[in-house]
C-alpha atoms as a PDB file:
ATOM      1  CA  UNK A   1       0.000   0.000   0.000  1.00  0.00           C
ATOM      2  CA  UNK A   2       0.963   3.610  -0.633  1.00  0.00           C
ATOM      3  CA  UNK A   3       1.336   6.187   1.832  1.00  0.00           C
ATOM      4  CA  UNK A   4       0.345   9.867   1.309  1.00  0.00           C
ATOM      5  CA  UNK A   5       3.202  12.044   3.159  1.00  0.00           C
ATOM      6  CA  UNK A   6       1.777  14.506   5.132  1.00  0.00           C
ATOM      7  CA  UNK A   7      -0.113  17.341   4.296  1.00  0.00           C
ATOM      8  CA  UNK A   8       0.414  20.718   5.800  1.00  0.00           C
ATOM      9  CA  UNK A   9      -2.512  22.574   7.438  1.00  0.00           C
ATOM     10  CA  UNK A  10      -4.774  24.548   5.223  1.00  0.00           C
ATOM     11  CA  UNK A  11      -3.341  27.811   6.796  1.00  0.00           C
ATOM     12  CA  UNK A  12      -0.356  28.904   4.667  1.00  0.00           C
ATOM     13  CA  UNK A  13       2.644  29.032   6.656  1.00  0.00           C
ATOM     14  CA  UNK A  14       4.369  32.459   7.262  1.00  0.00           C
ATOM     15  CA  UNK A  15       8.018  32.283   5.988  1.00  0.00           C
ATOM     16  CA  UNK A  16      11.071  31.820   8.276  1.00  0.00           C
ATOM     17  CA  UNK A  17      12.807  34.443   7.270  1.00  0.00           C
ATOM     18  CA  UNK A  18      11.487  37.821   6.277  1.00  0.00           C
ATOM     19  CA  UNK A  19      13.003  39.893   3.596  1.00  0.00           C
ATOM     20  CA  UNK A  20      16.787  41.122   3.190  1.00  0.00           C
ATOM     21  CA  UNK A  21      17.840  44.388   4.886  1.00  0.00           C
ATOM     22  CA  UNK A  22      18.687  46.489   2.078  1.00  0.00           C
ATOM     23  CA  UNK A  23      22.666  46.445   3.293  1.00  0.00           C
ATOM     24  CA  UNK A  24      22.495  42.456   2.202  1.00  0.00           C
ATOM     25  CA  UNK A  25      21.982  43.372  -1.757  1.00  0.00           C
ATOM     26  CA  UNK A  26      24.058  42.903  -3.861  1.00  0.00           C
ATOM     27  CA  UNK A  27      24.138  46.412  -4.933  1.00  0.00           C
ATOM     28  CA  UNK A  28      24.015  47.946  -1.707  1.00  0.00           C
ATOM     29  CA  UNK A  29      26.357  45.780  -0.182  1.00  0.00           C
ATOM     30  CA  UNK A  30      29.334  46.556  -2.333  1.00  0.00           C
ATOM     31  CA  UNK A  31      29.029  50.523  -1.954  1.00  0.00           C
ATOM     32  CA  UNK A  32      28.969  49.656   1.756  1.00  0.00           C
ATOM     33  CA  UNK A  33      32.514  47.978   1.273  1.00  0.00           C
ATOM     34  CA  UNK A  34      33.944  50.960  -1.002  1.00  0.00           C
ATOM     35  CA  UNK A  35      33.077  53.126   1.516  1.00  0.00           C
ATOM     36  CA  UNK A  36      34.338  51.782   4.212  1.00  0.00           C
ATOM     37  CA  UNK A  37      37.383  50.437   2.241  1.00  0.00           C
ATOM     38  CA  UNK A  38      38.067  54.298   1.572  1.00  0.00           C
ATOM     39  CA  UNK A  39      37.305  55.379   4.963  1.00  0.00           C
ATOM     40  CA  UNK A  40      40.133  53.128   5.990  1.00  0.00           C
ATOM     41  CA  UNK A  41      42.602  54.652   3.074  1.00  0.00           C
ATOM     42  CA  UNK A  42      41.787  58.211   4.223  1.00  0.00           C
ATOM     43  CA  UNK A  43      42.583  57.634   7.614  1.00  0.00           C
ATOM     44  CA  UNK A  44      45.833  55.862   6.768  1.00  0.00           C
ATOM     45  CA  UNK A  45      46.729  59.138   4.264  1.00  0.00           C
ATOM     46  CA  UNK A  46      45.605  61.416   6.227  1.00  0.00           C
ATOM     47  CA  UNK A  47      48.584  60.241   8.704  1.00  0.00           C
ATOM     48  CA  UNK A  48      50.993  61.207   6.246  1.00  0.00           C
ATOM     49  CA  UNK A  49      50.050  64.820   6.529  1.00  0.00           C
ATOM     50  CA  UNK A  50      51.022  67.260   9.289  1.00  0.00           C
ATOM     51  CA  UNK A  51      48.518  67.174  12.211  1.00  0.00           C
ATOM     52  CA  UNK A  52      47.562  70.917  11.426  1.00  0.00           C
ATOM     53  CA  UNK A  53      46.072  69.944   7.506  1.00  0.00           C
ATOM     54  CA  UNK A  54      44.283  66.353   8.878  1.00  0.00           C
ATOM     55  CA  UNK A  55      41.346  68.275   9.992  1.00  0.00           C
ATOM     56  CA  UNK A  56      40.782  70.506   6.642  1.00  0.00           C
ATOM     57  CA  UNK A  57      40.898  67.666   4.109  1.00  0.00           C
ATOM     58  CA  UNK A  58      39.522  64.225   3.568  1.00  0.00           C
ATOM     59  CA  UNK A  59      39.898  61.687   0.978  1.00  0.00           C
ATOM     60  CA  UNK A  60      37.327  61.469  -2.065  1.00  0.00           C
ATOM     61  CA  UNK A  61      38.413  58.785  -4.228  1.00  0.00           C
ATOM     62  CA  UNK A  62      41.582  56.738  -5.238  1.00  0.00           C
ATOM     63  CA  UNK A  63      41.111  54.666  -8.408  1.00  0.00           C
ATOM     64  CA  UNK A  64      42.736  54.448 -11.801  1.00  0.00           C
ATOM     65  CA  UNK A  65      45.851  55.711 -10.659  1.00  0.00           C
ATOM     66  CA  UNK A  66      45.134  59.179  -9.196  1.00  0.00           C
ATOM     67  CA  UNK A  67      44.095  60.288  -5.746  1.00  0.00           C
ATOM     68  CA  UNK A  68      41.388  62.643  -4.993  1.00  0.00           C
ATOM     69  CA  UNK A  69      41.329  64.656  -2.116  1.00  0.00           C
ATOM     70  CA  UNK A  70      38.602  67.499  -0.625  1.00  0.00           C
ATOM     71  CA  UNK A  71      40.006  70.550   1.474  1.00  0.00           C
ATOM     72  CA  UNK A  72      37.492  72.607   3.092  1.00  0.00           C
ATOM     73  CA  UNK A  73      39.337  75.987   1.835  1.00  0.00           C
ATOM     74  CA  UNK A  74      41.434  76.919  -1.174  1.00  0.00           C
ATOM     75  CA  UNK A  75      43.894  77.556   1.435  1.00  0.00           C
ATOM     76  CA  UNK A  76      44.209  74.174   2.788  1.00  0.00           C
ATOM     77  CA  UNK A  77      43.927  72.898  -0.457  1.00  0.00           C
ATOM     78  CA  UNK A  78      47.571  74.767  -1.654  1.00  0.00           C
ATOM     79  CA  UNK A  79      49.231  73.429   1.285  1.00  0.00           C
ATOM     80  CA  UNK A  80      47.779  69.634   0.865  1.00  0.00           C
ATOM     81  CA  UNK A  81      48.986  69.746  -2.985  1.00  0.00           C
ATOM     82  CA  UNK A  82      52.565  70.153  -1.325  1.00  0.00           C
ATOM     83  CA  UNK A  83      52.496  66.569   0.305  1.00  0.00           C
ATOM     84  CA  UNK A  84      51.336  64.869  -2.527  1.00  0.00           C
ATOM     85  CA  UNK A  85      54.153  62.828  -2.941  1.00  0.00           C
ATOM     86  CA  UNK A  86      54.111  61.381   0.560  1.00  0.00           C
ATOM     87  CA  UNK A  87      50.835  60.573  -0.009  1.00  0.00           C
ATOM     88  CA  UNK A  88      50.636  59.262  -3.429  1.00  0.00           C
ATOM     89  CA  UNK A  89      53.846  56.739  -1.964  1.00  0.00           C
ATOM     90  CA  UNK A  90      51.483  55.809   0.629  1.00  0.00           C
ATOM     91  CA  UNK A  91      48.138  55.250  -1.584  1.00  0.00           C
ATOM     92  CA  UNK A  92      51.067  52.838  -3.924  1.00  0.00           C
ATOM     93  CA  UNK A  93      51.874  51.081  -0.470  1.00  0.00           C
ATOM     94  CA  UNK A  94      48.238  50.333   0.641  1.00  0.00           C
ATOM     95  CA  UNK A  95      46.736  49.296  -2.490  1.00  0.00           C
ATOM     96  CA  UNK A  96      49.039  47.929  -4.029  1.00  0.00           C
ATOM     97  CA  UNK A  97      48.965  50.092  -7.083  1.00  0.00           C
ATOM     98  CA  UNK A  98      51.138  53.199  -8.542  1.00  0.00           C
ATOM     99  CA  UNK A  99      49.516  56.307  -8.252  1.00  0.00           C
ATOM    100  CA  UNK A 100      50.527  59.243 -10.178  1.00  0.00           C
ATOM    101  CA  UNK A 101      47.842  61.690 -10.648  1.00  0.00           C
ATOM    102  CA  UNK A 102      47.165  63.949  -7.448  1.00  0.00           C
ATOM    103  CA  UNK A 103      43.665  66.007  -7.669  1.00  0.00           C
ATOM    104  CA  UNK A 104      42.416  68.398  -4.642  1.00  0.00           C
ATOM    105  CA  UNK A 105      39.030  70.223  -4.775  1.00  0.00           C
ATOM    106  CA  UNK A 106      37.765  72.572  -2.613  1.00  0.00           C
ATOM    107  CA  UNK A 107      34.427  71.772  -1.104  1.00  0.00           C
ATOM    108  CA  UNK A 108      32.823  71.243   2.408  1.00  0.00           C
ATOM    109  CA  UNK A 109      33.354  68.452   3.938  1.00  0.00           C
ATOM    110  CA  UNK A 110      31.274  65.875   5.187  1.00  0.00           C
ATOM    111  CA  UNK A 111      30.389  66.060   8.239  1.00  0.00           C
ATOM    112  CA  UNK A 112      31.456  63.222  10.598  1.00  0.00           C
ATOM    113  CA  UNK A 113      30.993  63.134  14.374  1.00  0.00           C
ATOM    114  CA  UNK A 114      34.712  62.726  16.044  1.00  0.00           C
ATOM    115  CA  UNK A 115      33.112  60.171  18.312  1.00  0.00           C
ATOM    116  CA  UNK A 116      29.865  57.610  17.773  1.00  0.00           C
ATOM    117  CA  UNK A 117      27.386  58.774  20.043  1.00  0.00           C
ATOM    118  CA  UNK A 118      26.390  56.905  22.961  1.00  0.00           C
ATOM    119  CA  UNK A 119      22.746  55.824  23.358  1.00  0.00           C
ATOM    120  CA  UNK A 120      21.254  57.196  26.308  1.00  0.00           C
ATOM    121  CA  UNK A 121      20.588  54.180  28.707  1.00  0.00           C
ATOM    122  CA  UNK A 122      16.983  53.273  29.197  1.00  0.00           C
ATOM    123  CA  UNK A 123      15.175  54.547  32.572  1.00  0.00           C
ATOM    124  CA  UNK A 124      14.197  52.504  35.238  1.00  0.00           C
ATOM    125  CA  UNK A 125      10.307  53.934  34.921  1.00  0.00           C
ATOM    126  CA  UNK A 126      10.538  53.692  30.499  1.00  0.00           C
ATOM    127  CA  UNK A 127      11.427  50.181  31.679  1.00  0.00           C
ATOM    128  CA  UNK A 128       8.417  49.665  33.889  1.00  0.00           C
ATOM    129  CA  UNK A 129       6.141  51.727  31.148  1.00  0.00           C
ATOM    130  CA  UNK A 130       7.677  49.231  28.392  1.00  0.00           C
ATOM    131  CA  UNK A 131       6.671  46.049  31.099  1.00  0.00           C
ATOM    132  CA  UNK A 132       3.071  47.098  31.367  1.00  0.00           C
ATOM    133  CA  UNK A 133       2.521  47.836  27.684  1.00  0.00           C
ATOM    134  CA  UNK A 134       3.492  44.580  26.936  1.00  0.00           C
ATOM    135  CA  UNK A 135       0.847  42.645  29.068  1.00  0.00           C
ATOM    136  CA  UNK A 136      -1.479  44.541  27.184  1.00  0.00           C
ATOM    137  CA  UNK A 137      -0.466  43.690  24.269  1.00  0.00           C
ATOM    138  CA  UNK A 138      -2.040  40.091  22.086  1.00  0.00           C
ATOM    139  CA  UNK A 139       0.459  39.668  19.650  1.00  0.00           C
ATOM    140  CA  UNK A 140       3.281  37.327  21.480  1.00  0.00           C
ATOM    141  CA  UNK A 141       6.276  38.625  19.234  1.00  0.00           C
ATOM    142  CA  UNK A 142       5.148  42.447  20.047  1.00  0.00           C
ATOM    143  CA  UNK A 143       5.264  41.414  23.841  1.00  0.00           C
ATOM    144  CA  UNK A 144       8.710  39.643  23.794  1.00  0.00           C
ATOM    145  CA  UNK A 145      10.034  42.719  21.641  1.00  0.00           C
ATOM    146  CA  UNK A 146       8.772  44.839  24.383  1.00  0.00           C
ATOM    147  CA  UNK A 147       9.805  42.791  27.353  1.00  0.00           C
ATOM    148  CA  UNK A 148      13.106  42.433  26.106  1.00  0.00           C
ATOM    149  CA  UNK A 149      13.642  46.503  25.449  1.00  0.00           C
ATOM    150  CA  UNK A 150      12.149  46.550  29.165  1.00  0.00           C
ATOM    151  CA  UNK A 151      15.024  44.624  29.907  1.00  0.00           C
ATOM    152  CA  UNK A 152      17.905  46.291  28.582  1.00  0.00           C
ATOM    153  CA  UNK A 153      17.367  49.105  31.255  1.00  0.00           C
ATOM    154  CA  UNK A 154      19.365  50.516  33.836  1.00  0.00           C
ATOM    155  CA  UNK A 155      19.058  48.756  37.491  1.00  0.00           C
ATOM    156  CA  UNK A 156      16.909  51.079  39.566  1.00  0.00           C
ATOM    157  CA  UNK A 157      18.913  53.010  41.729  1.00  0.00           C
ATOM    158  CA  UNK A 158      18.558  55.893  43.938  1.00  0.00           C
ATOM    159  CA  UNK A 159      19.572  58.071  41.381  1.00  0.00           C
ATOM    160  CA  UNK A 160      16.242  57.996  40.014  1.00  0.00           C
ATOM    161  CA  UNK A 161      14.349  58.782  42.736  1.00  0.00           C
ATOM    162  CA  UNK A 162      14.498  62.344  43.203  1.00  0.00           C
ATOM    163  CA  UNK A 163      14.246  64.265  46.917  1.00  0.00           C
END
């Protein structure tokens, strides 16, 4: 006799996984790597420049054999063309490739936080708001997303408590 395998509830099933976060495409993905690939070869450049010019220029792009730079003033910008050659030996020396064109343009520059900012920890009473919202709440995955933010607060203290 021949057995049926087994058939799967009439409900269709919801998928495992959900779709990609846009930095998993292909597309995406790469520009993600060139950017932090360059952030990494402006950095290492940037060393080869006095400590007084690091803070007016940044590195643009270094492909095809010539290195662009930005320099927030035509000012800096004279005085960066004047260590080119240090840092066209040093573009050769991380990539691998010769470098011989040397391009600066003047232009503001991006603005990057010296630091990454901290989060501000979670309260003890957003905590105990977060707790209470959840037992309201019907959907179980909702709940355990809100129980576990609940749970990434600070221990109560008497810091919070106010005199």
């Amino acid at each position: 006799m021949r057995t049926k395998p087994p058939t799967t509830a009439t409900k269709p099933r919801r998928p495992t996984t959900g779709p990609k976060p846009v930095s998993e495409t292909s597309p995406v993905a790469s520009l993600i790597e060139r950017a932090r690939a360059l952030e990494a070869l402006d950095l290492r450049l940037r060393l080869t420049l006095p400590p007084a010019l690091r803070p007016h220029c940044c590195l643009a792009d270094a492909r095809q054999g010539r290195v662009v730079f930005l320099a927030d003033s035509s000012t800096w910008a004279a005085k960066l063309r004047l260590h080119q050659t240090p840092v066209l030996a040093e573009a050769h020396r991380a990539l691998g490739q010769p470098f011989k064109s040397f391009a600066v343009k003047v232009a503001p520059l991006p603005s990057v936080p010296p630091e990454p900012a901290r989060r501000k920890p979670l309260s003890h009473t957003a905590a105990e708001h977060l707790s209470k919202a959840a037992v309201t709440l019907a959907d179980p995955e909702l709940r355990a997303l809100f129980l576990r933010m609940a749970s990434l607060a600070e221990p109560a203290d008497s810091n919070d408590a106010e005199d």
